[in-house]
C-alpha atoms as a PDB file:
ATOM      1  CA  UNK A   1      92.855  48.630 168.765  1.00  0.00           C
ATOM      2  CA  UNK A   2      94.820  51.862 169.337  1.00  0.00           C
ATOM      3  CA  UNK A   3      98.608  51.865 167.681  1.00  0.00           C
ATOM      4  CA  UNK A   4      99.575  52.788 170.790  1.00  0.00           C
ATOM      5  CA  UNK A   5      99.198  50.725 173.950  1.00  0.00           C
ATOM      6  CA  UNK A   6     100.584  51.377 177.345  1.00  0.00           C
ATOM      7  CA  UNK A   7      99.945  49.431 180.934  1.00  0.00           C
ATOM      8  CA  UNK A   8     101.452  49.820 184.604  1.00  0.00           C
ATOM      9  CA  UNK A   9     103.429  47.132 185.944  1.00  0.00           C
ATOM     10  CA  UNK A  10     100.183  45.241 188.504  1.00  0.00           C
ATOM     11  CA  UNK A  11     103.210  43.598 190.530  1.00  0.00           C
ATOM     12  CA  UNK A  12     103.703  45.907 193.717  1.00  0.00           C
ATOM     13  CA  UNK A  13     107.560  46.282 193.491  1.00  0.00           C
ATOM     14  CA  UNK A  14     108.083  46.575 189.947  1.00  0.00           C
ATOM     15  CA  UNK A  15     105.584  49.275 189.574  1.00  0.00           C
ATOM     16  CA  UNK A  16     108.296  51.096 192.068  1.00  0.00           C
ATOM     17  CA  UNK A  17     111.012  50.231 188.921  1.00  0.00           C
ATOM     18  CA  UNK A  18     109.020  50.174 186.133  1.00  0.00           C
ATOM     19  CA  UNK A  19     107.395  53.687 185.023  1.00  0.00           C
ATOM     20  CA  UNK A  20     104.945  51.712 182.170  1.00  0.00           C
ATOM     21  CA  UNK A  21     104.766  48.711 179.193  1.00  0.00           C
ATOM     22  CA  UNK A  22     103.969  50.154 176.309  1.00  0.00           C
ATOM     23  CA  UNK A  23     103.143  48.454 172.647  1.00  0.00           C
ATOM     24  CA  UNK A  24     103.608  50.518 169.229  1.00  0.00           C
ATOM     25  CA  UNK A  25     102.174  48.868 165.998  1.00  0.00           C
ATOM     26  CA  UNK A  26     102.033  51.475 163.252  1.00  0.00           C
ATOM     27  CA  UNK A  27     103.226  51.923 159.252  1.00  0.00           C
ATOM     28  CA  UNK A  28     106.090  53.986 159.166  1.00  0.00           C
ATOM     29  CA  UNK A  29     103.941  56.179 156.964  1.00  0.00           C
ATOM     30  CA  UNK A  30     101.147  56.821 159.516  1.00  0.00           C
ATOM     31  CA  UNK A  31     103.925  57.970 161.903  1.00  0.00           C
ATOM     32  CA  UNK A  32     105.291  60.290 159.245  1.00  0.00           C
ATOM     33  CA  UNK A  33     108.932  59.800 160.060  1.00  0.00           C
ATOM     34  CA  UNK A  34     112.192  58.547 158.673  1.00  0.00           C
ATOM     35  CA  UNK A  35     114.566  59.772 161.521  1.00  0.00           C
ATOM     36  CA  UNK A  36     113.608  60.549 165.136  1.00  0.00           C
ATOM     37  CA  UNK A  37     116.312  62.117 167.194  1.00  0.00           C
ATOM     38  CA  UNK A  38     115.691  60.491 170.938  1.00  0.00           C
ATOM     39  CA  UNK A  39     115.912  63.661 173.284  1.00  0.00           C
ATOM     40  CA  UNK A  40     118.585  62.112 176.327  1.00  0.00           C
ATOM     41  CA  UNK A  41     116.130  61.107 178.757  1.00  0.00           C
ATOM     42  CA  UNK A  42     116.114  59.958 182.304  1.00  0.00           C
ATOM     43  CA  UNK A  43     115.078  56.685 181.773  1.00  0.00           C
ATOM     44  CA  UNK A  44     115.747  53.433 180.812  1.00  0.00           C
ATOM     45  CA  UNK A  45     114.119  52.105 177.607  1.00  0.00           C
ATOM     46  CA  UNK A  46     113.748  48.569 176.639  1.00  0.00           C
ATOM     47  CA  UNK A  47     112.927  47.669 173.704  1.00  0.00           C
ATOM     48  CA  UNK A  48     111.851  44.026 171.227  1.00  0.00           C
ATOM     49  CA  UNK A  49     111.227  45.289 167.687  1.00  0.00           C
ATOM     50  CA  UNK A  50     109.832  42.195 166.659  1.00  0.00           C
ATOM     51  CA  UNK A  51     110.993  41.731 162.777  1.00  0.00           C
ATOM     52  CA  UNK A  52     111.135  45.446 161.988  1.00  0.00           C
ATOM     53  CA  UNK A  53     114.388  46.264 163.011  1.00  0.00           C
ATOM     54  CA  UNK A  54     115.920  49.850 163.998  1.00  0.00           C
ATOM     55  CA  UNK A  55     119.216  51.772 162.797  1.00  0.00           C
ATOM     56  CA  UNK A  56     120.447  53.191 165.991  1.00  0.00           C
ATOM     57  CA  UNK A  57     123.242  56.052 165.723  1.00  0.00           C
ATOM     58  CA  UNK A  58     125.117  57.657 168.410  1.00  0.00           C
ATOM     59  CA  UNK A  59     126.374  60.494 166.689  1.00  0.00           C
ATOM     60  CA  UNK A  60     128.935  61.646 169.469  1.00  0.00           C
ATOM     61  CA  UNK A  61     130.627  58.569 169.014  1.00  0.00           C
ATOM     62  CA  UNK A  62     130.372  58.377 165.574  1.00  0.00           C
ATOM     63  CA  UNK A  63     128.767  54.601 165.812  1.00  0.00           C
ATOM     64  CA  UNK A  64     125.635  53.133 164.423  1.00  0.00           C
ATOM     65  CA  UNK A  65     123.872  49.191 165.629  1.00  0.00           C
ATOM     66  CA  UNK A  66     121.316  47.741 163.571  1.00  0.00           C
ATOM     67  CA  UNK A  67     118.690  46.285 166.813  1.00  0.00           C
ATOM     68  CA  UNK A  68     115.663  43.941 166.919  1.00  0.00           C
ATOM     69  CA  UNK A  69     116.089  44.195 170.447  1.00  0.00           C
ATOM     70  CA  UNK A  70     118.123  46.196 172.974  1.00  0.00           C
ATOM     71  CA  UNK A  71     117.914  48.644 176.476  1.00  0.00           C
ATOM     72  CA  UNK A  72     119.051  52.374 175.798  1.00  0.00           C
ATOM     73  CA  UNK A  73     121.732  53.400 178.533  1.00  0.00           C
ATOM     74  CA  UNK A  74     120.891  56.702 180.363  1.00  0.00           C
ATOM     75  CA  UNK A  75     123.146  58.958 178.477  1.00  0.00           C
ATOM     76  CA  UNK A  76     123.653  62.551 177.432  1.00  0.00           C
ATOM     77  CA  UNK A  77     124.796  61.073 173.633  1.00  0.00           C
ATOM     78  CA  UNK A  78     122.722  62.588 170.598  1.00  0.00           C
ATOM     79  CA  UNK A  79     121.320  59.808 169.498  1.00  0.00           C
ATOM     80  CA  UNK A  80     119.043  59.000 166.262  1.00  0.00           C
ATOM     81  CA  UNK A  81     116.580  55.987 165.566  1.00  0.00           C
ATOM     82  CA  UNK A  82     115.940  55.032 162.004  1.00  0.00           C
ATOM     83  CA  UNK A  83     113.219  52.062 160.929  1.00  0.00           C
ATOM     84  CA  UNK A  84     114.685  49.701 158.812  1.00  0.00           C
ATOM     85  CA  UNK A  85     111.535  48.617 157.214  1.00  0.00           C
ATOM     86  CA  UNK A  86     107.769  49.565 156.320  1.00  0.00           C
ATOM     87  CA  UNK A  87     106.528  49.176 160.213  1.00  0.00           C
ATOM     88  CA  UNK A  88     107.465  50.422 163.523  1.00  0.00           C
ATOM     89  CA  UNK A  89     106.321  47.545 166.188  1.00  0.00           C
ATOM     90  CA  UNK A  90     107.729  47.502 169.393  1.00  0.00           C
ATOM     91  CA  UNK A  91     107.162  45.982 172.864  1.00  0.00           C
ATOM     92  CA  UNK A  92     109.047  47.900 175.370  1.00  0.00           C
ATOM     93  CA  UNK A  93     109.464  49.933 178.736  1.00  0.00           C
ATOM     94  CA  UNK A  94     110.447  52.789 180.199  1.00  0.00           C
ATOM     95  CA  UNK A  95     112.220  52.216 183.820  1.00  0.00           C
ATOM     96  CA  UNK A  96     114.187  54.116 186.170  1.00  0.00           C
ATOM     97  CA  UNK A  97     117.416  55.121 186.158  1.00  0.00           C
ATOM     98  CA  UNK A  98     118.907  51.994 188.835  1.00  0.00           C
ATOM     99  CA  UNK A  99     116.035  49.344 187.289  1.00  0.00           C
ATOM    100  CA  UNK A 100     119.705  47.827 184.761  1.00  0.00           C
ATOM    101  CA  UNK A 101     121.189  47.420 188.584  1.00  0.00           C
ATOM    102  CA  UNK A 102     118.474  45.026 189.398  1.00  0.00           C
ATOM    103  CA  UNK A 103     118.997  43.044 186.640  1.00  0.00           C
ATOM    104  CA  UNK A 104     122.399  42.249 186.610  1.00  0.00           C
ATOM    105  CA  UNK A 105     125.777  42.760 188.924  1.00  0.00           C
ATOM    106  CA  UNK A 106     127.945  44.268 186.150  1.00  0.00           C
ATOM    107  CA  UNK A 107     128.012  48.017 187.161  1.00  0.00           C
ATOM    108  CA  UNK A 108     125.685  50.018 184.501  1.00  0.00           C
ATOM    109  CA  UNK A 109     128.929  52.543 183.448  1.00  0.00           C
ATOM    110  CA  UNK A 110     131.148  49.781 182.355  1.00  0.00           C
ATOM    111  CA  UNK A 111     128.153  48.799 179.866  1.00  0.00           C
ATOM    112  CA  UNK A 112     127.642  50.128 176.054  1.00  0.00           C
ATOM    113  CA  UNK A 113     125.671  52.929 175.105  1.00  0.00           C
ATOM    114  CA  UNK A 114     123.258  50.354 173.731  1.00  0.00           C
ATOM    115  CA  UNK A 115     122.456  47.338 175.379  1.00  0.00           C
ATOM    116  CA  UNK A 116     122.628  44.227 173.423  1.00  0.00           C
ATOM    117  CA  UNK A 117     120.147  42.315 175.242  1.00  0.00           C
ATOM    118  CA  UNK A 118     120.683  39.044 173.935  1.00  0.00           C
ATOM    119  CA  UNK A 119     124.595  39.372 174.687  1.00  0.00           C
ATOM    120  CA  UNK A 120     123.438  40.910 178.456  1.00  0.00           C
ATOM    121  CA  UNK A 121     121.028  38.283 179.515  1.00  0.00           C
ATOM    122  CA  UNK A 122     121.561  34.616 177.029  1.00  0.00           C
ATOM    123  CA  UNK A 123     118.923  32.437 177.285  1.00  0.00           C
ATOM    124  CA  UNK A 124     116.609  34.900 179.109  1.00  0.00           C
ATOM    125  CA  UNK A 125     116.448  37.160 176.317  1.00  0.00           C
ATOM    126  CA  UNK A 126     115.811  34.328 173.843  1.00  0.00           C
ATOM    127  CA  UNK A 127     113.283  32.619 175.878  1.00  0.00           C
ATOM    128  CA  UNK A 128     111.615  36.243 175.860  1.00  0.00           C
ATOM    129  CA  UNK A 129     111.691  36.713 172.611  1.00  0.00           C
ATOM    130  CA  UNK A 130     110.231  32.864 171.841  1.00  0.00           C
ATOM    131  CA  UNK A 131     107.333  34.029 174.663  1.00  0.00           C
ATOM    132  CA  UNK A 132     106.573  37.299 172.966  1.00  0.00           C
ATOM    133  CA  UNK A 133     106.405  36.004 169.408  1.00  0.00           C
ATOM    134  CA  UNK A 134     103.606  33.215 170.357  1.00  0.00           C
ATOM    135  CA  UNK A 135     101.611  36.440 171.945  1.00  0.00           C
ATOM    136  CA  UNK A 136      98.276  37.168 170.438  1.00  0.00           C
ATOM    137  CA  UNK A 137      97.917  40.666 172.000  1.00  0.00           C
ATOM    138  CA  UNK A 138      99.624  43.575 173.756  1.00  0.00           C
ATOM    139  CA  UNK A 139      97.924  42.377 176.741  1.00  0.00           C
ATOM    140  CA  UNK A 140      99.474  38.676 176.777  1.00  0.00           C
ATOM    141  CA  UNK A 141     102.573  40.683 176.093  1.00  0.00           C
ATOM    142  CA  UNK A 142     103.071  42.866 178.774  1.00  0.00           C
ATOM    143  CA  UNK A 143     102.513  39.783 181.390  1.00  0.00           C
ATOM    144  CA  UNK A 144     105.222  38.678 179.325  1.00  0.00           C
ATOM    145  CA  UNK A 145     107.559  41.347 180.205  1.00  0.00           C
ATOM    146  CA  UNK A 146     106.338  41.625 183.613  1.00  0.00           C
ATOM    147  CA  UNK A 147     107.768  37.997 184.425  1.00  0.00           C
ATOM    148  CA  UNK A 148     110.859  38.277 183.012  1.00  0.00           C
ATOM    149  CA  UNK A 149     111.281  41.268 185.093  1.00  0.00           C
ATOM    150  CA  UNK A 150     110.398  39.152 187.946  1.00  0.00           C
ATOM    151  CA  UNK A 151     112.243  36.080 186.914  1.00  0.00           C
ATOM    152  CA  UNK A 152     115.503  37.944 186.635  1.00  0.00           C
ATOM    153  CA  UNK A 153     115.615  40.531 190.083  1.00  0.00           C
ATOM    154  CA  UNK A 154     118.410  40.380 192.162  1.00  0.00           C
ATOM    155  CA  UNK A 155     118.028  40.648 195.660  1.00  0.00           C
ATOM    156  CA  UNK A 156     120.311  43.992 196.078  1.00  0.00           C
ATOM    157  CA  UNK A 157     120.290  46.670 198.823  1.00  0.00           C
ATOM    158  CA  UNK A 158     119.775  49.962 196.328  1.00  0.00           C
ATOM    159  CA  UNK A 159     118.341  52.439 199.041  1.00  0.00           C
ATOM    160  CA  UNK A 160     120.737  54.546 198.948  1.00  0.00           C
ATOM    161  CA  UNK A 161     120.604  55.696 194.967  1.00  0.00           C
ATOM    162  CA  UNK A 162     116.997  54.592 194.830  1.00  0.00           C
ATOM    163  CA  UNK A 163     116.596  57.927 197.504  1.00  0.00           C
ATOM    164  CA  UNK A 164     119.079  59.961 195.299  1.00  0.00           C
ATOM    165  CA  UNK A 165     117.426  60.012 192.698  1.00  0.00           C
ATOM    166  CA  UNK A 166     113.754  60.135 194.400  1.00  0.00           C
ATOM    167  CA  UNK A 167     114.949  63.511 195.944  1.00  0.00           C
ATOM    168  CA  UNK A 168     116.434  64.998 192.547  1.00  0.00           C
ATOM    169  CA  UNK A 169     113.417  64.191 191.042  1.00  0.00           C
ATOM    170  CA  UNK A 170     111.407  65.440 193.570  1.00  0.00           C
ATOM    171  CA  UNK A 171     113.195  68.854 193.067  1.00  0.00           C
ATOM    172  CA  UNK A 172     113.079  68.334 189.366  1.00  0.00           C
ATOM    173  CA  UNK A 173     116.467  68.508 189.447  1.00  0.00           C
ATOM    174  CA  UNK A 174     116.745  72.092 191.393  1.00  0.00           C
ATOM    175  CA  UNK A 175     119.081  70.607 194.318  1.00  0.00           C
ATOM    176  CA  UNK A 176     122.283  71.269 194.490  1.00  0.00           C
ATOM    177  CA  UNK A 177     124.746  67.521 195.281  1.00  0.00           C
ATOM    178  CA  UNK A 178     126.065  68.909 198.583  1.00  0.00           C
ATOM    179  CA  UNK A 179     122.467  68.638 199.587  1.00  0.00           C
ATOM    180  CA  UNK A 180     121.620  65.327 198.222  1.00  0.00           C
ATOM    181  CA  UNK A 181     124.927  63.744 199.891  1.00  0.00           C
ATOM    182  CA  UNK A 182     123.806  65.484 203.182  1.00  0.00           C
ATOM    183  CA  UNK A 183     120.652  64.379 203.349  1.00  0.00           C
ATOM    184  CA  UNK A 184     121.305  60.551 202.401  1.00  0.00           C
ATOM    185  CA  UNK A 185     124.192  61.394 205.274  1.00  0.00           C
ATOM    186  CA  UNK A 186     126.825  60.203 202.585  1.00  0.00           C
ATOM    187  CA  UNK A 187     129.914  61.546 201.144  1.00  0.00           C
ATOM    188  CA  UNK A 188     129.628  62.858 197.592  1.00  0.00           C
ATOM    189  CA  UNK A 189     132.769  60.978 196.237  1.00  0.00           C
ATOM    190  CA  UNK A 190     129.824  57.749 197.494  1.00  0.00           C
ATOM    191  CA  UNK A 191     127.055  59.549 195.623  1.00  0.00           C
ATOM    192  CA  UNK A 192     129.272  59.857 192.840  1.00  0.00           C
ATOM    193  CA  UNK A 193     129.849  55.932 192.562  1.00  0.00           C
ATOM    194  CA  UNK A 194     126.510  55.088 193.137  1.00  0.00           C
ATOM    195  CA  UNK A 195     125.496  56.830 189.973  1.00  0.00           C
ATOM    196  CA  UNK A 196     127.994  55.331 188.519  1.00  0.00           C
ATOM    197  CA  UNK A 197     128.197  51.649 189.172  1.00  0.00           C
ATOM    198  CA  UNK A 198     123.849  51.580 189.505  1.00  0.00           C
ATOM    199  CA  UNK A 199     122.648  54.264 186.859  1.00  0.00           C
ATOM    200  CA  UNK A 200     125.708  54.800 184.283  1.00  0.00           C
ATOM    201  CA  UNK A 201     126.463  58.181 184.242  1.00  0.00           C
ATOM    202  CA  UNK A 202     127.423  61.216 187.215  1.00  0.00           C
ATOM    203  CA  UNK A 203     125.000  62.626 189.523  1.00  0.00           C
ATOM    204  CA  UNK A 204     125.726  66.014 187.317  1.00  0.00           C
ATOM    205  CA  UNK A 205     124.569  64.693 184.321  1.00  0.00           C
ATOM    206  CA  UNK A 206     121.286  63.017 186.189  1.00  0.00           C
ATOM    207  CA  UNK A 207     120.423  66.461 187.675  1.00  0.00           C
ATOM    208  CA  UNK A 208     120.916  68.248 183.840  1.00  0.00           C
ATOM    209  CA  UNK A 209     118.523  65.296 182.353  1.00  0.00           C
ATOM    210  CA  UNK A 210     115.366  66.236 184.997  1.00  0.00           C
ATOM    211  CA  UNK A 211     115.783  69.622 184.683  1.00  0.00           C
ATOM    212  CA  UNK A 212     115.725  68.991 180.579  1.00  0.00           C
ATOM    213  CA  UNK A 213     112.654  66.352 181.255  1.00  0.00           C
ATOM    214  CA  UNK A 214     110.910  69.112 182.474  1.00  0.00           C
ATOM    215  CA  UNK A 215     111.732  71.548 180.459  1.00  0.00           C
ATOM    216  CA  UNK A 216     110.925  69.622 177.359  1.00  0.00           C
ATOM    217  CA  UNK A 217     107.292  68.779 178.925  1.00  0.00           C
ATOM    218  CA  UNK A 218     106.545  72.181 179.776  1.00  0.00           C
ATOM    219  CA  UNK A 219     107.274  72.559 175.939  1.00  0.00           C
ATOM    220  CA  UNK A 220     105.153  69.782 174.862  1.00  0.00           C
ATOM    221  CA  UNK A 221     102.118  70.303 176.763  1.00  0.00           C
ATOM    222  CA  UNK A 222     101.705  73.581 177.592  1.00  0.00           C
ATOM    223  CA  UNK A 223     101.385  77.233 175.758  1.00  0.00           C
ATOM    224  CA  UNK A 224     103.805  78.643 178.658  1.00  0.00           C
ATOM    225  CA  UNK A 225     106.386  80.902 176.033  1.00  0.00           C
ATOM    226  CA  UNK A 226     110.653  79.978 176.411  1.00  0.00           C
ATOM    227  CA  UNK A 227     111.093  83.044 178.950  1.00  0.00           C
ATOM    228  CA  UNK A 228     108.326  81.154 181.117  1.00  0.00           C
ATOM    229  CA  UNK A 229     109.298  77.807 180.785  1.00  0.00           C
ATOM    230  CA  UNK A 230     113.291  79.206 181.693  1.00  0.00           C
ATOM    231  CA  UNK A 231     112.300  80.786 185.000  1.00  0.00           C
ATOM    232  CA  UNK A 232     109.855  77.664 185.756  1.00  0.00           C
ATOM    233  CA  UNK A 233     112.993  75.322 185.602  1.00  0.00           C
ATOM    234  CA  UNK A 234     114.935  77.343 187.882  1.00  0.00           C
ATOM    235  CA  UNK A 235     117.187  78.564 185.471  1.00  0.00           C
ATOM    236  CA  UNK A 236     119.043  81.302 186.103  1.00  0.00           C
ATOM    237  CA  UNK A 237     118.124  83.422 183.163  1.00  0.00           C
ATOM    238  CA  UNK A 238     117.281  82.605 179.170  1.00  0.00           C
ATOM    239  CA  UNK A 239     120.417  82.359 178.003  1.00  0.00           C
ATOM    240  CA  UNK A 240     121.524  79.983 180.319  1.00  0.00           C
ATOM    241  CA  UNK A 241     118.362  77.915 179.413  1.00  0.00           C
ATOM    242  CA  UNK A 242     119.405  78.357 175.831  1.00  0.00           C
ATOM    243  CA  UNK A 243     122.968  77.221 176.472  1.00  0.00           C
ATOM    244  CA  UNK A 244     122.087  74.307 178.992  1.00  0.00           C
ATOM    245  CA  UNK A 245     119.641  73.313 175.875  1.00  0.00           C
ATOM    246  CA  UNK A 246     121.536  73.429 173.741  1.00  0.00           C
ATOM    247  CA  UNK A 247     124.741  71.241 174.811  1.00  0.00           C
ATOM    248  CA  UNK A 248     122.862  68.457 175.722  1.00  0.00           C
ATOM    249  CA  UNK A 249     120.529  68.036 172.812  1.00  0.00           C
ATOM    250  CA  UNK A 250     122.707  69.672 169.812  1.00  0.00           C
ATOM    251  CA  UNK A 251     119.207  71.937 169.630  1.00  0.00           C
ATOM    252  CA  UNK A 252     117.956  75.515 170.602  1.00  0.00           C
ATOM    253  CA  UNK A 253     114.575  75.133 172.995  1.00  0.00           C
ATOM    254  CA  UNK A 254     112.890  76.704 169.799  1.00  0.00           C
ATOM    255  CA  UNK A 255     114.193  74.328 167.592  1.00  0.00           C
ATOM    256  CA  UNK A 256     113.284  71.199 170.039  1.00  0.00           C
ATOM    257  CA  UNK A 257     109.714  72.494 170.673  1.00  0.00           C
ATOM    258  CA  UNK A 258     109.301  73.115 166.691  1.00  0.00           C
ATOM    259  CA  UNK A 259     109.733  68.832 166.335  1.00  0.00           C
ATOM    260  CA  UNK A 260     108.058  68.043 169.718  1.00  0.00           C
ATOM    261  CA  UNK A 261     104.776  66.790 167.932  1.00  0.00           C
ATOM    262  CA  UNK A 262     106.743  64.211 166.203  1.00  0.00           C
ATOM    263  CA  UNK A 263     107.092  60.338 167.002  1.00  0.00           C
ATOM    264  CA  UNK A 264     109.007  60.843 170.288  1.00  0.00           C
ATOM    265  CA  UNK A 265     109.271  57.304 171.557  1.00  0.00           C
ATOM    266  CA  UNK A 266     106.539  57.701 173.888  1.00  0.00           C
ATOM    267  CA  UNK A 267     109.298  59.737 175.864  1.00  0.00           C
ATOM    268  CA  UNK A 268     107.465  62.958 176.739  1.00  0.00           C
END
């Protein structure tokens, strides 16, 4: 079986929510890694490390959270993931940005930049984690996930971000606010709260994390050089791109393509 396992949500409305599962069950030393710095990301990741638990450091705020199991806010933080033991297993997945909203009424800003999923969700998450660990393969797993998705959706009228973000994305980002609020025909002070209260951080800082997505993939999987990748993302010139970069990830583009082949959480 591969190390790395990854499956589609087969329930129609969660594959709208849900971008994949995915299953990770390596040695630290095949991986090759002590440290991977998690490039800020416009997803959701959730995340049951099984007994293999993970230093997580936020090293904006200065704060570090030793996890077994836990759901990464969107954020713009520089943030570092360290294995706390010989393996790296993990049963996790990557959602979008207003999947948190469906899952519970508390608005996403007011939560911490690390989700303690066990505080979040009581007896859900420990039922989860009693389901998973009787599991006998990644397969068994992800149906696992997939119900306590289902189990736990609210009903919730999200159109209105749910189309925000579908038309930033659809522009990879290249849309200016004005526009977006225009053509949801709301105000962007609305806009503004939607992000906030259903995603966790400003429609700003949603537009710079696309445009980085991008950026970063164009980096990863193609021979395309900086100057090409700058002009491809609609920025205006290469030191912008450089800048933009830069204050977001704490790391030139050269720099962040130089550790692209690394671990990368399955992010890019």
């Amino acid at each position: 079986m591969s190390h790395f396992v990854t499956r589609a949500p087969r329930d129609q409305f969660l594959a709208t929510l849900v971008d994949y599962y995915f299953y990770i069950d390596v040695s630290v030393d095949a991986l090759d890694f002590e440290q991977e710095y998690i490039i800020p990301f416009p997803r959701i990741t959730f995340g049951y490390f099984f007994d293999h638990p993970f230093l997580v450091t936020n090293h904006d705020l200065k704060q570090s959270r030793t996890t077994s199991m836990a759901i990464s806010r969107i954020a713009t933080h520089k943030i570092t993931v360290q294995p706390r033991s010989e393996r790296v297993k993990i049963i996790g997945a990557h959602v979008r940005p207003y999947t948190l909203a469906y899952l519970t009424p508390i608005s996403i800003f007011r939560l911490p930049w690390l989700i303690d999923t066990a505080a979040l969700f009581g007896d859900t998450a420990k039922k989860f984690k009693q389901k998973i660990d009787q599991c006998a393969n990644p397969e068994q797993m992800f149906e696992a996930v997939e119900k306590v998705f289902l189990d736990t959706l609210l009903t919730r009228d999200l159109s209105t971000i749910t189309r925000a973000v579908d038309l930033i994305e659809q522009h990879s980002g290249n849309i200016k606010l004005t526009e977006v609020a225009q053509q949801l025909n709301v105000s962007e002070r609305t806009l503004r709260n939607q992000f906030s209260a259903n995603v966790g951080c400003t429609p700003k800082e949603y537009l710079q994390l696309v445009k980085l997505r991008k950026s970063v993939y164009d980096m990863r999987f193609s021979d395309h050089s900086l100057t090409d990748i700058t002009y491809d993302s609609n920025y205006f010139d290469q030191a912008h791109f450089v800048n933009s970069v830069k204050r977001i990830t704490g790391k030139s583009p050269k720099k962040l393509r130089e550790e692209l082949p690394s671990f990368r959480f399955l992010q890019f």
